[in-house]
Each structure stands twice: as C-alpha cells, then as structure tokens.
PDB file of N, CA and C in Angstrom:
ATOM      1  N   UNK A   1     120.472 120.399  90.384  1.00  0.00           N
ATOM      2  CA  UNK A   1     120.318 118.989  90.084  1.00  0.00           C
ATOM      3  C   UNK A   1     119.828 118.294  91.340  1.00  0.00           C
ATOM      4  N   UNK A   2     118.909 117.633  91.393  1.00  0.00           N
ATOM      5  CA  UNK A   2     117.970 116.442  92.032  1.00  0.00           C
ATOM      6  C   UNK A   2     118.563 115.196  92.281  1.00  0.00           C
ATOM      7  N   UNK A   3     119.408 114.448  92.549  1.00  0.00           N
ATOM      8  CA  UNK A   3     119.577 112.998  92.864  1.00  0.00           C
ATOM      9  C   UNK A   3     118.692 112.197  93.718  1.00  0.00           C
ATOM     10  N   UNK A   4     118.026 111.129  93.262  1.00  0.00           N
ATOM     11  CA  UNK A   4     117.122 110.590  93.818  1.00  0.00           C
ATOM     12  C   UNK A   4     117.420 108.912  93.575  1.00  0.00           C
ATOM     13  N   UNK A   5     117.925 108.506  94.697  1.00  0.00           N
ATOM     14  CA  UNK A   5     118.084 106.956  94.298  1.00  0.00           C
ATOM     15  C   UNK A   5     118.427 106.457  96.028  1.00  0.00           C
ATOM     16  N   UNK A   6     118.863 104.965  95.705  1.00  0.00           N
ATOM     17  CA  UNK A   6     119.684 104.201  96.658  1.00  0.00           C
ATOM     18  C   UNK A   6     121.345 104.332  96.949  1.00  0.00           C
ATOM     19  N   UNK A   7     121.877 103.650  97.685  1.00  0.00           N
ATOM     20  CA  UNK A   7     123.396 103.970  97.052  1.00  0.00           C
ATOM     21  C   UNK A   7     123.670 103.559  96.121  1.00  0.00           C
ATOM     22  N   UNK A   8     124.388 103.634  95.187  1.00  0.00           N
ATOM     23  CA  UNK A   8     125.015 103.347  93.512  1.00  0.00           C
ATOM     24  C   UNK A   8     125.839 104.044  93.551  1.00  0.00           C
ATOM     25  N   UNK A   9     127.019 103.434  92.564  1.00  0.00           N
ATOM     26  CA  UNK A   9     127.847 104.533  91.892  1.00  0.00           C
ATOM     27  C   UNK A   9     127.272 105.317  91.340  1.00  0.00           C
ATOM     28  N   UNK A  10     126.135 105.147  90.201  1.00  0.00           N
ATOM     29  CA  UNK A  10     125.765 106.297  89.212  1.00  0.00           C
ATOM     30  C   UNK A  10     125.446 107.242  90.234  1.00  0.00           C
ATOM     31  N   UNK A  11     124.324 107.075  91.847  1.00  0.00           N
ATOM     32  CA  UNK A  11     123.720 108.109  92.670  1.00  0.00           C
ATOM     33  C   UNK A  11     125.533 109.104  92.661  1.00  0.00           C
ATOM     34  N   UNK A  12     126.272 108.569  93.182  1.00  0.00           N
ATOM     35  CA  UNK A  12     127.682 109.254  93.444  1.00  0.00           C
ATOM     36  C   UNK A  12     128.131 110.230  92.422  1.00  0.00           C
ATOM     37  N   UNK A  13     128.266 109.628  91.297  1.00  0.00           N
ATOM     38  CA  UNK A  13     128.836 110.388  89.699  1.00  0.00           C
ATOM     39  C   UNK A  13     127.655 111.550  89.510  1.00  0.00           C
ATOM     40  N   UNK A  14     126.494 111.158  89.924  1.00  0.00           N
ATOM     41  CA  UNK A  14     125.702 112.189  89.087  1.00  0.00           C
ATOM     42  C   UNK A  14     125.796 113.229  90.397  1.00  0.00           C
ATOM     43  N   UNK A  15     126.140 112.823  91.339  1.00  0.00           N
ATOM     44  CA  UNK A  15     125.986 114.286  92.581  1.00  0.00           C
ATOM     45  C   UNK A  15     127.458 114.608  92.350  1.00  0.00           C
ATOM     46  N   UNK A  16     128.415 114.024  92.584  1.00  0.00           N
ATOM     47  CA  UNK A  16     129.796 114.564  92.489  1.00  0.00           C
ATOM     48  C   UNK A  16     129.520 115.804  91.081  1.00  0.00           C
ATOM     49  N   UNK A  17     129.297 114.814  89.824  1.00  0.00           N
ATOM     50  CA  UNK A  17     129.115 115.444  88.749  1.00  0.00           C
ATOM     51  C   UNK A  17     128.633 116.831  88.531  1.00  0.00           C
ATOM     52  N   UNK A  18     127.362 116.943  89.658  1.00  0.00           N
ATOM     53  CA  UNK A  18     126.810 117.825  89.706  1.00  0.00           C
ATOM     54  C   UNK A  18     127.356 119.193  90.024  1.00  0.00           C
ATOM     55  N   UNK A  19     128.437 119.110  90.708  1.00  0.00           N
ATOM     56  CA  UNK A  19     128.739 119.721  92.177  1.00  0.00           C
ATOM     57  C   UNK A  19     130.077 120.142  90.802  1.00  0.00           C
ATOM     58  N   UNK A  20     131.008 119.740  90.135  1.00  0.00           N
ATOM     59  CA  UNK A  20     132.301 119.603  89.530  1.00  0.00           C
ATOM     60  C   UNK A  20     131.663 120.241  88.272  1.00  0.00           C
ATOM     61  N   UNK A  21     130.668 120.695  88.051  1.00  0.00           N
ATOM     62  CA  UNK A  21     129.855 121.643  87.156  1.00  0.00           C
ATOM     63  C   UNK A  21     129.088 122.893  87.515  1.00  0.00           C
ATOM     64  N   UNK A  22     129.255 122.782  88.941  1.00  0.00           N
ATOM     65  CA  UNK A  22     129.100 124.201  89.271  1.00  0.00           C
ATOM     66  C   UNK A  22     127.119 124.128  89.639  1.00  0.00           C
ATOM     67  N   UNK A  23     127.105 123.443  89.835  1.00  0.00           N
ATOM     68  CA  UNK A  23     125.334 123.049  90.309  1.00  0.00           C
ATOM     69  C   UNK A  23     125.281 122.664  91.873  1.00  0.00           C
ATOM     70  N   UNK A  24     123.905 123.661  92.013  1.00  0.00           N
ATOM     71  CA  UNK A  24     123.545 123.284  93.232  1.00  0.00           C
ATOM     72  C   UNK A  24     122.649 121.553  92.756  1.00  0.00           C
ATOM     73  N   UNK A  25     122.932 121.131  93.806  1.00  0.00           N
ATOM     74  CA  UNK A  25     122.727 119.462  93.893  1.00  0.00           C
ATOM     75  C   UNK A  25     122.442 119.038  95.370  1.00  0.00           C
ATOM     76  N   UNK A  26     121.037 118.698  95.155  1.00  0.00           N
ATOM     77  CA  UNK A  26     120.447 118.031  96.437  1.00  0.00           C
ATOM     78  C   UNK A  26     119.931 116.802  96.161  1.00  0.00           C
ATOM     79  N   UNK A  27     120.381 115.774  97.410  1.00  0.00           N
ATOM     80  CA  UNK A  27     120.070 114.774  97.387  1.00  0.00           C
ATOM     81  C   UNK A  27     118.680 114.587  97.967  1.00  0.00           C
ATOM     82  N   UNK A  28     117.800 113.431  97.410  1.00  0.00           N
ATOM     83  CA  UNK A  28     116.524 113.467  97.456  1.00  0.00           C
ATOM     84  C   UNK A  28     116.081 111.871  97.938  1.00  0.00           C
ATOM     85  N   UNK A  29     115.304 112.196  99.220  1.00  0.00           N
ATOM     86  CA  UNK A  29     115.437 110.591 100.095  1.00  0.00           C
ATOM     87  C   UNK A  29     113.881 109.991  98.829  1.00  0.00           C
ATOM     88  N   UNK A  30     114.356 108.359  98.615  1.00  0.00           N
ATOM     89  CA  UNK A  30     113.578 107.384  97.868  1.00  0.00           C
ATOM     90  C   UNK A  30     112.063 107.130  98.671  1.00  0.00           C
ATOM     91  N   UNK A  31     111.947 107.867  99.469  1.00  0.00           N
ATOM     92  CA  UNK A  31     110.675 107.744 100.478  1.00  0.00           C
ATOM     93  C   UNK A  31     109.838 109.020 100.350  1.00  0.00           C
ATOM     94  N   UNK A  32     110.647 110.171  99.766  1.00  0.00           N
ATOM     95  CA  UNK A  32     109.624 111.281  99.183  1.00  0.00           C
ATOM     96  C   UNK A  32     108.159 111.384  98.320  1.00  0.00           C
ATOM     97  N   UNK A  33     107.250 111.814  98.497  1.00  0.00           N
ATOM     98  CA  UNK A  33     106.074 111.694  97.785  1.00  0.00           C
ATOM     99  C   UNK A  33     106.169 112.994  96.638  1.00  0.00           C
ATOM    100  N   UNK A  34     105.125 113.019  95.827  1.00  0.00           N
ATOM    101  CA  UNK A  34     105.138 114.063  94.696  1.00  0.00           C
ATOM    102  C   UNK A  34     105.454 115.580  95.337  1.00  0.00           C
ATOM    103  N   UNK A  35     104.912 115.893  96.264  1.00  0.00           N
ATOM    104  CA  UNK A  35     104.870 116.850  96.791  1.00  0.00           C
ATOM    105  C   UNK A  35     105.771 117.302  97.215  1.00  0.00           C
ATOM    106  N   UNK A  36     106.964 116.667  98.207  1.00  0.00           N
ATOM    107  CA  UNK A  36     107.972 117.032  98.623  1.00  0.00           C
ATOM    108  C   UNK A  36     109.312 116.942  97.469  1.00  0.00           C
ATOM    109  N   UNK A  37     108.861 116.342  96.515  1.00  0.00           N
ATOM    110  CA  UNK A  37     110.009 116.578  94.848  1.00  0.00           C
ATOM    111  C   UNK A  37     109.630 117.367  94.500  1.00  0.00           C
ATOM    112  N   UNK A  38     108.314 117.925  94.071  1.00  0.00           N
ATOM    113  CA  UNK A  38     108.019 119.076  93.814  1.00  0.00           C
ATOM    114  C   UNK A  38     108.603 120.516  94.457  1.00  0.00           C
ATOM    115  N   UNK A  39     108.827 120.145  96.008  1.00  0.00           N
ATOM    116  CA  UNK A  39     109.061 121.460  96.727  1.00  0.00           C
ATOM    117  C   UNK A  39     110.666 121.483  96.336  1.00  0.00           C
ATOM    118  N   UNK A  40     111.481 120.518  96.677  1.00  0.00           N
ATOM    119  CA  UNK A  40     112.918 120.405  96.347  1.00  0.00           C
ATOM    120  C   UNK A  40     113.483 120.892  95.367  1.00  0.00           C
ATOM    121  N   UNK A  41     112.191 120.394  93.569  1.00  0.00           N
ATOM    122  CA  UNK A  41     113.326 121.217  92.710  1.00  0.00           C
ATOM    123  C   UNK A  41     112.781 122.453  92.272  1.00  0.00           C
ATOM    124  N   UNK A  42     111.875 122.675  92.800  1.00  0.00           N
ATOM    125  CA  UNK A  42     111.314 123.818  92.935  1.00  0.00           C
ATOM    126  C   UNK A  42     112.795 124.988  93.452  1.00  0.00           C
ATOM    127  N   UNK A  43     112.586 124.698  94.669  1.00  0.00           N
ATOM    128  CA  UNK A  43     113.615 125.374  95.506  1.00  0.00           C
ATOM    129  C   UNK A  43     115.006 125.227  95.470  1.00  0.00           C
ATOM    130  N   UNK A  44     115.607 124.289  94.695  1.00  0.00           N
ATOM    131  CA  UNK A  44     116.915 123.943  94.309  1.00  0.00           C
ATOM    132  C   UNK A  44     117.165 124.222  92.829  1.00  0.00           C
ATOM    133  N   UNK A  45     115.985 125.030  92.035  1.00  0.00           N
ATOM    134  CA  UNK A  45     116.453 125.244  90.802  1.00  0.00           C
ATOM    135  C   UNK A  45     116.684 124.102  90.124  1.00  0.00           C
ATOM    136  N   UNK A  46     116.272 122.850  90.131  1.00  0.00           N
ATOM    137  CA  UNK A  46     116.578 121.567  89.444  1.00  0.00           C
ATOM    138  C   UNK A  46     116.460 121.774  87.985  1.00  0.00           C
ATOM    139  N   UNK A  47     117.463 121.285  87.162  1.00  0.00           N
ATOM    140  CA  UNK A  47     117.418 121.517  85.483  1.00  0.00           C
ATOM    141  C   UNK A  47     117.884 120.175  85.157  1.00  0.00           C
ATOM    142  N   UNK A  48     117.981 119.370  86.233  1.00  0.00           N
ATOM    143  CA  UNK A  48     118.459 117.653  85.930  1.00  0.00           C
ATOM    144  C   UNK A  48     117.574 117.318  87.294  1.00  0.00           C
ATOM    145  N   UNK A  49     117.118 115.838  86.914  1.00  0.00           N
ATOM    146  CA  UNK A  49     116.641 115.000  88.024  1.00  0.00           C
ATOM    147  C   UNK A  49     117.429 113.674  87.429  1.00  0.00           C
ATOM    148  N   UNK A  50     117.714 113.321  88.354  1.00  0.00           N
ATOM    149  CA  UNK A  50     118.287 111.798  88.256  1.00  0.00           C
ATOM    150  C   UNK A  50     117.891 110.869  89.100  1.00  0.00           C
ATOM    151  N   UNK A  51     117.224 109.547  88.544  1.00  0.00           N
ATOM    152  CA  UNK A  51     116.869 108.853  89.602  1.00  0.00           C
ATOM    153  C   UNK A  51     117.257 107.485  89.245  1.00  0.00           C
ATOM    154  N   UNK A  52     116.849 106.140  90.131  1.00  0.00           N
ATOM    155  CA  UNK A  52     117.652 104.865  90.134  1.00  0.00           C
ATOM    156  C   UNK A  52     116.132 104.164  89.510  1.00  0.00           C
ATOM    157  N   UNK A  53     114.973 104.594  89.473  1.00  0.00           N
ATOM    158  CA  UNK A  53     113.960 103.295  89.486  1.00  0.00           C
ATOM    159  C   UNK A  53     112.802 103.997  87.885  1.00  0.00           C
ATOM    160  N   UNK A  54     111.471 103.194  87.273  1.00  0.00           N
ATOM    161  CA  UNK A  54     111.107 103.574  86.411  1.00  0.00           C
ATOM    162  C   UNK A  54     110.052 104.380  87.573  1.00  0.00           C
ATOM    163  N   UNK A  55     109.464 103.831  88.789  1.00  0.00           N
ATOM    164  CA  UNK A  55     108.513 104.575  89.586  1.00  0.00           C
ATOM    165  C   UNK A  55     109.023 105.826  90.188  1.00  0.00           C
ATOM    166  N   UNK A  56     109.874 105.845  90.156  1.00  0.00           N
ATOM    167  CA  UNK A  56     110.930 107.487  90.717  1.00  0.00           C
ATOM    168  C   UNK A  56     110.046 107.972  88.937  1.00  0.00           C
ATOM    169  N   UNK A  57     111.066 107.706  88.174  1.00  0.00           N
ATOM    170  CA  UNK A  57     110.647 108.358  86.966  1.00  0.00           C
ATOM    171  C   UNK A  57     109.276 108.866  86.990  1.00  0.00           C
ATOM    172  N   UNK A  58     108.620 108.160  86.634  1.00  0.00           N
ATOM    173  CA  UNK A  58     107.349 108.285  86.597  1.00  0.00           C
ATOM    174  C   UNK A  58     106.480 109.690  87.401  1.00  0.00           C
ATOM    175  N   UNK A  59     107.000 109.550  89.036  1.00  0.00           N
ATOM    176  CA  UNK A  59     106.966 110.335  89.678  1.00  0.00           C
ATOM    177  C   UNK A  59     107.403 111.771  88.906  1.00  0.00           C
ATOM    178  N   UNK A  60     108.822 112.229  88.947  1.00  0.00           N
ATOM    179  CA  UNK A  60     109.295 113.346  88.506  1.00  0.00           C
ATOM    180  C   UNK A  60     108.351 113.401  86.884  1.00  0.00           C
ATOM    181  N   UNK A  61     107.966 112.543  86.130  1.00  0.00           N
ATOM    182  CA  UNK A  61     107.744 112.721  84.998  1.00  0.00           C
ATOM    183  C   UNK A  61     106.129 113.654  84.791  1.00  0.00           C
ATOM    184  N   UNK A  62     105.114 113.132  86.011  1.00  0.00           N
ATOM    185  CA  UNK A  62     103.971 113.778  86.379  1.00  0.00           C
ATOM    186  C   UNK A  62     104.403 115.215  86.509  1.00  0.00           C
ATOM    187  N   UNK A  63     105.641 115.606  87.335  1.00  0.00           N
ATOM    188  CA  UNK A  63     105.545 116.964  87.852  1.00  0.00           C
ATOM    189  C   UNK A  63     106.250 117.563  86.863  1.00  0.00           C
ATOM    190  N   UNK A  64     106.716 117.360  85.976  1.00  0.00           N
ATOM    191  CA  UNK A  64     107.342 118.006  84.325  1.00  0.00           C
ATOM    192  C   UNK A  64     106.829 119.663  84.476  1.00  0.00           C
ATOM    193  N   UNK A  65     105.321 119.458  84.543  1.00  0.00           N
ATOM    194  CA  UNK A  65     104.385 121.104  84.226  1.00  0.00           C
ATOM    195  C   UNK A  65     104.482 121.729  84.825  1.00  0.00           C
ATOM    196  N   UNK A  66     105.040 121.415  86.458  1.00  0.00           N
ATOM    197  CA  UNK A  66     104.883 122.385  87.203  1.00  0.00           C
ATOM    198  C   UNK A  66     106.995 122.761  87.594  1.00  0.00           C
ATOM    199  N   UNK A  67     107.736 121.990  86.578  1.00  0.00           N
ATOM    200  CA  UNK A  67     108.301 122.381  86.907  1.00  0.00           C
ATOM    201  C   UNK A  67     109.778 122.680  85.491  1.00  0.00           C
ATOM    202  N   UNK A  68     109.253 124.109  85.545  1.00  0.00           N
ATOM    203  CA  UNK A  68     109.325 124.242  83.767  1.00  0.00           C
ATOM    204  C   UNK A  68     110.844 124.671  84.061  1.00  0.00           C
ATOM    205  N   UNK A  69     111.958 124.498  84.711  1.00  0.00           N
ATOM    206  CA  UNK A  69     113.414 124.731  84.895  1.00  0.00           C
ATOM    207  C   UNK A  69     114.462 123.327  84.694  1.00  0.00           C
ATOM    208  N   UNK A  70     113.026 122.340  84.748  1.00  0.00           N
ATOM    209  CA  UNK A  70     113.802 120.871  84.278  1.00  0.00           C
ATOM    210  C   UNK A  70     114.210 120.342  83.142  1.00  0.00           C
ATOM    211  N   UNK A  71     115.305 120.458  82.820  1.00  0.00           N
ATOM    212  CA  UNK A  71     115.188 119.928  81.002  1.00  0.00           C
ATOM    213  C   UNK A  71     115.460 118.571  80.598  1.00  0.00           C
ATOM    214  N   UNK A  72     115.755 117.512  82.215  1.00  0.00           N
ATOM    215  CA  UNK A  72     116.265 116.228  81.629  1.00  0.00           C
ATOM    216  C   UNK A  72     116.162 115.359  82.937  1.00  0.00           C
ATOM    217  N   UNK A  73     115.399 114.258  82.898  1.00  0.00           N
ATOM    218  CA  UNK A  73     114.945 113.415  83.808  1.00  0.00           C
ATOM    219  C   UNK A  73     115.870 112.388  83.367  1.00  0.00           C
ATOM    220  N   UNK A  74     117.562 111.672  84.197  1.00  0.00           N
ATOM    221  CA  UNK A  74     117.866 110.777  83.868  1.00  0.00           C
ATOM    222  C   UNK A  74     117.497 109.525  84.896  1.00  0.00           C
ATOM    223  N   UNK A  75     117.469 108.486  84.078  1.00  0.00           N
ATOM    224  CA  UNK A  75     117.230 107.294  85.373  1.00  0.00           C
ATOM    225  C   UNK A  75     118.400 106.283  84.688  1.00  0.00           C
ATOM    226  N   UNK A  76     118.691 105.657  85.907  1.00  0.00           N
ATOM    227  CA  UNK A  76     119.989 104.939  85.711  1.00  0.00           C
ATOM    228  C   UNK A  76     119.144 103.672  86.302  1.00  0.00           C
ATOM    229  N   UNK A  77     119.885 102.216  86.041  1.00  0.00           N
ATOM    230  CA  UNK A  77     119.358 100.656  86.332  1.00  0.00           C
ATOM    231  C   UNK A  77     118.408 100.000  85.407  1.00  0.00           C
ATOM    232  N   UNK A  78     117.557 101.082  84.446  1.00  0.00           N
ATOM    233  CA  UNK A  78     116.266 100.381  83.774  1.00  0.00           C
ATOM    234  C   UNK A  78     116.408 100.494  82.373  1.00  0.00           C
ATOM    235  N   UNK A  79     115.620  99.754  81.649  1.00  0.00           N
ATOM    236  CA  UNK A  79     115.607  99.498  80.774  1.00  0.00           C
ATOM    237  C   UNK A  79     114.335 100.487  79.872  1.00  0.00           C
ATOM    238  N   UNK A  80     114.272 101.614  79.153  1.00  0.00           N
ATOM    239  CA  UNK A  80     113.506 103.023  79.103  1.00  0.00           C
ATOM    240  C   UNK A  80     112.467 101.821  77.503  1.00  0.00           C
ATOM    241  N   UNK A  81     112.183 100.916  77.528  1.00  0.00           N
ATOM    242  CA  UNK A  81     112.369 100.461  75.856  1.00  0.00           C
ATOM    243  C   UNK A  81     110.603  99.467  76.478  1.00  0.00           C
ATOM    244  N   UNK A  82     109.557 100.622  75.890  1.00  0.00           N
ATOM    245  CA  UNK A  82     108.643 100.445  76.342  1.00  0.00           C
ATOM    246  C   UNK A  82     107.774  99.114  76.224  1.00  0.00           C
ATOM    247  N   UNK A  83     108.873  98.249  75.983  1.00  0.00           N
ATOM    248  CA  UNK A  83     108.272  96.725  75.705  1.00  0.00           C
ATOM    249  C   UNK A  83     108.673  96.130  76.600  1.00  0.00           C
ATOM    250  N   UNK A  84     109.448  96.913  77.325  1.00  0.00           N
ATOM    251  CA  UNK A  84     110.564  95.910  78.307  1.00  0.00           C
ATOM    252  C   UNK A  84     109.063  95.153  79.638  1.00  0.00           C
ATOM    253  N   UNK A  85     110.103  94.206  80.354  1.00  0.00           N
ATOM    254  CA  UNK A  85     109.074  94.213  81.976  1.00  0.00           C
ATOM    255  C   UNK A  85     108.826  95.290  82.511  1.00  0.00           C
ATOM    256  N   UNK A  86     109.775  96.537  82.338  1.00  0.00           N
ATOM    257  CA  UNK A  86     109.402  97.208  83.283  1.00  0.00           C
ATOM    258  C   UNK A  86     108.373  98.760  82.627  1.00  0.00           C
ATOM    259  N   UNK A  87     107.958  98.071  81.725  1.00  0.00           N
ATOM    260  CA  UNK A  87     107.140  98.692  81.364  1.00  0.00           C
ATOM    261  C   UNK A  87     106.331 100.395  81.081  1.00  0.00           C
ATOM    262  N   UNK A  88     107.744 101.122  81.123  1.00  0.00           N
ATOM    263  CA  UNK A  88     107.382 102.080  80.576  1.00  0.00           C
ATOM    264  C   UNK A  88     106.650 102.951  79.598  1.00  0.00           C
ATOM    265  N   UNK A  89     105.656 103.736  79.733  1.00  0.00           N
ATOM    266  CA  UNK A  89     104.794 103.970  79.016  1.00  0.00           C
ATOM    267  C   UNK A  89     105.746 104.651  77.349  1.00  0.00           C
ATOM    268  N   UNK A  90     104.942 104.996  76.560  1.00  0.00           N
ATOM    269  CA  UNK A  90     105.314 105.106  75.371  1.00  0.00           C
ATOM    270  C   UNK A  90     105.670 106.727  75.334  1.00  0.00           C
ATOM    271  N   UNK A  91     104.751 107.107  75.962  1.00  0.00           N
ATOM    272  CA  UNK A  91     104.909 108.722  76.053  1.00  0.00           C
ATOM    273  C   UNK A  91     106.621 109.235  76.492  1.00  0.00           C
ATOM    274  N   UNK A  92     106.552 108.484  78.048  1.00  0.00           N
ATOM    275  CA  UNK A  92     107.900 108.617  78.679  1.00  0.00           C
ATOM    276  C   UNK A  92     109.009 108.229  77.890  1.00  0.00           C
ATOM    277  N   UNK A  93     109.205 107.223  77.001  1.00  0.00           N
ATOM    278  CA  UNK A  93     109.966 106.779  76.336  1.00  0.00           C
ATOM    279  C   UNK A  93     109.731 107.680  74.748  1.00  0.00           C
ATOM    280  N   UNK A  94     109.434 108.055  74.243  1.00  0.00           N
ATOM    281  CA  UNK A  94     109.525 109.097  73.188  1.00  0.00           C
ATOM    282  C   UNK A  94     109.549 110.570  73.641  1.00  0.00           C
ATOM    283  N   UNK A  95     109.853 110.913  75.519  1.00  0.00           N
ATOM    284  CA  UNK A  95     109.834 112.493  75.748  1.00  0.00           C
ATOM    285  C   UNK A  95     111.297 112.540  75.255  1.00  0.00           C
ATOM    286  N   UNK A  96     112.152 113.740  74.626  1.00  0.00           N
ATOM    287  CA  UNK A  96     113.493 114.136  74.494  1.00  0.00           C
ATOM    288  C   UNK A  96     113.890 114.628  75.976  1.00  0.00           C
ATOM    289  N   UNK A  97     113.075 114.808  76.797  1.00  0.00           N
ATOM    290  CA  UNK A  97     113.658 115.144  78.416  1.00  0.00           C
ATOM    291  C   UNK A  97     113.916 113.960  79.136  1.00  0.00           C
ATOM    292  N   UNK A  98     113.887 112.772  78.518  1.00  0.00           N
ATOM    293  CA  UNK A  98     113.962 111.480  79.434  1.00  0.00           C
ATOM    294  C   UNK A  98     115.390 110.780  78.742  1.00  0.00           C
ATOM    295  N   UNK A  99     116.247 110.407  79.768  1.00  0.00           N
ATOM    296  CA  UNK A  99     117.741 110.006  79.418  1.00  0.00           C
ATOM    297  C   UNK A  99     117.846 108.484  80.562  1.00  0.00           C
ATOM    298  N   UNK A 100     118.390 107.400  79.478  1.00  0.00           N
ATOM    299  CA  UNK A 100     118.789 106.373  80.163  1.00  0.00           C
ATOM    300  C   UNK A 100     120.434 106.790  80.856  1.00  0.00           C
ATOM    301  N   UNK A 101     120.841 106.160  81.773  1.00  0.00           N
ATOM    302  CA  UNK A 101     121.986 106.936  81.809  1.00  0.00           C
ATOM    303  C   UNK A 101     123.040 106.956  80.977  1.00  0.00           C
ATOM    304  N   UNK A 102     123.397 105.299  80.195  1.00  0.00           N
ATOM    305  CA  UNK A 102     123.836 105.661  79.057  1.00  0.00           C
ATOM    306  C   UNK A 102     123.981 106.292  78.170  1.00  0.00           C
ATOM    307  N   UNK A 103     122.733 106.856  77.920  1.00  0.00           N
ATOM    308  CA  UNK A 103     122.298 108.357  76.931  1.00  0.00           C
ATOM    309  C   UNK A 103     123.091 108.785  77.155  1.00  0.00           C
ATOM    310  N   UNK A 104     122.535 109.509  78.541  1.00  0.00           N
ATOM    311  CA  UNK A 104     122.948 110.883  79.259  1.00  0.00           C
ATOM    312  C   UNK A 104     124.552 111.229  78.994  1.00  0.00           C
ATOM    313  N   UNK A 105     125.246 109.831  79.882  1.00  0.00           N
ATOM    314  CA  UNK A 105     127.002 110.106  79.795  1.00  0.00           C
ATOM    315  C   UNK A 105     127.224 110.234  78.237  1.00  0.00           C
ATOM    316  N   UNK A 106     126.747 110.075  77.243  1.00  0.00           N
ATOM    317  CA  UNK A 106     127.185 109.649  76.179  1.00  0.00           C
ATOM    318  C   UNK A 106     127.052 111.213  75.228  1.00  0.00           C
ATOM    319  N   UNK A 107     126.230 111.880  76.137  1.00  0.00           N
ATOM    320  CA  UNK A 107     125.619 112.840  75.494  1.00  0.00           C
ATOM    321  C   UNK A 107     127.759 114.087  75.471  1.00  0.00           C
ATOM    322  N   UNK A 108     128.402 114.099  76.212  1.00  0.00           N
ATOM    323  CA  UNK A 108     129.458 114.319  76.435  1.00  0.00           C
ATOM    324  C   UNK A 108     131.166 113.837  75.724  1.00  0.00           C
ATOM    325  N   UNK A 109     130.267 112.870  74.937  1.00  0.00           N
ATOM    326  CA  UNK A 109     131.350 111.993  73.982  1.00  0.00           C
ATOM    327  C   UNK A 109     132.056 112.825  73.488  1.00  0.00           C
ATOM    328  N   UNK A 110     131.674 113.901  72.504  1.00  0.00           N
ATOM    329  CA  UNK A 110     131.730 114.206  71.192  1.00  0.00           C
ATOM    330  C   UNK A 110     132.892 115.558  71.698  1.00  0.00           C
ATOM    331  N   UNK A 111     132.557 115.766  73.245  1.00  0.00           N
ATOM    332  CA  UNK A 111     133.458 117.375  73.604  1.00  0.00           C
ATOM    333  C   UNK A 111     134.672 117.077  74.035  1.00  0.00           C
ATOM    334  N   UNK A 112     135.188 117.886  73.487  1.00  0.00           N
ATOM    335  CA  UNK A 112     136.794 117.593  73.250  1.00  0.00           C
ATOM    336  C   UNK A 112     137.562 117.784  75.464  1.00  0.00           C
ATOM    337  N   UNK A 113     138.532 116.916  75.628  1.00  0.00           N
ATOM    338  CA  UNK A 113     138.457 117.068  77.514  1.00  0.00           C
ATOM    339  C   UNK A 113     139.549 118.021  77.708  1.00  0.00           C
ATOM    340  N   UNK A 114     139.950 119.318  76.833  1.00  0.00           N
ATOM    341  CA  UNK A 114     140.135 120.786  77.222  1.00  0.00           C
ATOM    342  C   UNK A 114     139.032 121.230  77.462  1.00  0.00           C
ATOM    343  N   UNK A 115     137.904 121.317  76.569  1.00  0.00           N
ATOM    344  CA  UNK A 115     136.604 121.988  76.922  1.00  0.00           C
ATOM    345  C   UNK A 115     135.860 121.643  78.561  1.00  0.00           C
ATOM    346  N   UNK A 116     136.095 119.882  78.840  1.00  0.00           N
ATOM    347  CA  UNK A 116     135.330 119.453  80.036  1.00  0.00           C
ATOM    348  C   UNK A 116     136.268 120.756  81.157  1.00  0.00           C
ATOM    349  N   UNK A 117     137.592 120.371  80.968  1.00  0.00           N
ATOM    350  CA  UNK A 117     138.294 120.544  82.093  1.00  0.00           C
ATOM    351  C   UNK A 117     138.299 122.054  82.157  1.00  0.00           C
TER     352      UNK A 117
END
C-alpha cells in the first residue's frame, strides 16, 4: 500500500491500517512526479494507493497500465461526483478501482469484527 497525502487522519488510518493487515506500506512525499510513483509501487508491491487530492488521483490513475498489482486507488477530502468543482473526469468516476474514502471504509461494514480481529 502507497499513502500519498498531507497530514490527515485518513493519511494515518490508511498507513496504520495498512501495516495492522499485514502490508508493506510506504509513504509517498506530495512532491513526487509520475515517475517516482511509478518506481514506489512498482517496488513496494502496491495493491492500494491512497491519496488526499483529485490531482494525486489523476496522477496514480494515468499509471493504472503499468501497474497491473493495483486494484484500488482511494482518495480521501474530494468529492469523486463528476459534476462536482473539482471536476473529475467521467472515466475516473465510473472506474470500479477508484474509492472515495467513504466507499472504501464502508466496503468492511458487512464483516463480522471476529473475522477483522
């Protein structure tokens, strides 16, 4: 798992999270270009990226092809609802690999917390 943001709680939950699931989890500085995300989850086995902004997204969302071990790009702070201001394209917002973070936590509802623990 990839964390890519500012400080936040969600940046915290999703690396703790990461780590309390048995994932390697590297944190990923907001000043990185395509290239150096590319090399990271390349080399960290990334199967989650999580990021704080829709231009982070966007970013990881280009490198999807080259990085076929990813199954879920979450971004936490934005609004994924391609009418919004922040304007996410339609594509990104109808991929099943793209999770608001609400999604994401929510995706965990349904499992009973013997199974989490």
């Amino acid at each position: 798992m990839n964390v890519m943001g500012a400080n936040a709680p969600e940046w915290a939950i999703a690396f703790f999270g990461g780590i309390f699931r048995n994932n390697v989890v590297s944190g990923v500085y907001i000043t990185n270009g395509p290239d150096a995300c590319k090399y990271q989850a390349q080399h960290s086995e990334a199967q989650v990226i999580a990021c704080d902004s829709i231009d982070q997204m966007k970013v990881w969302y280009r490198l999807l092809p080259e990085l076929p071990l990813v199954k879920a790009i979450v971004v936490w702070g934005v609004d994924l609802n391609p009418n919004s201001p922040d304007k996410v394209t339609s594509e990104c917002a109808k991929d099943p690999r793209i999770y608001t973070w609400k999604k994401f936590l929510s995706l965990g509802a349904n499992r009973p917390d013997q199974e989490i623990q």
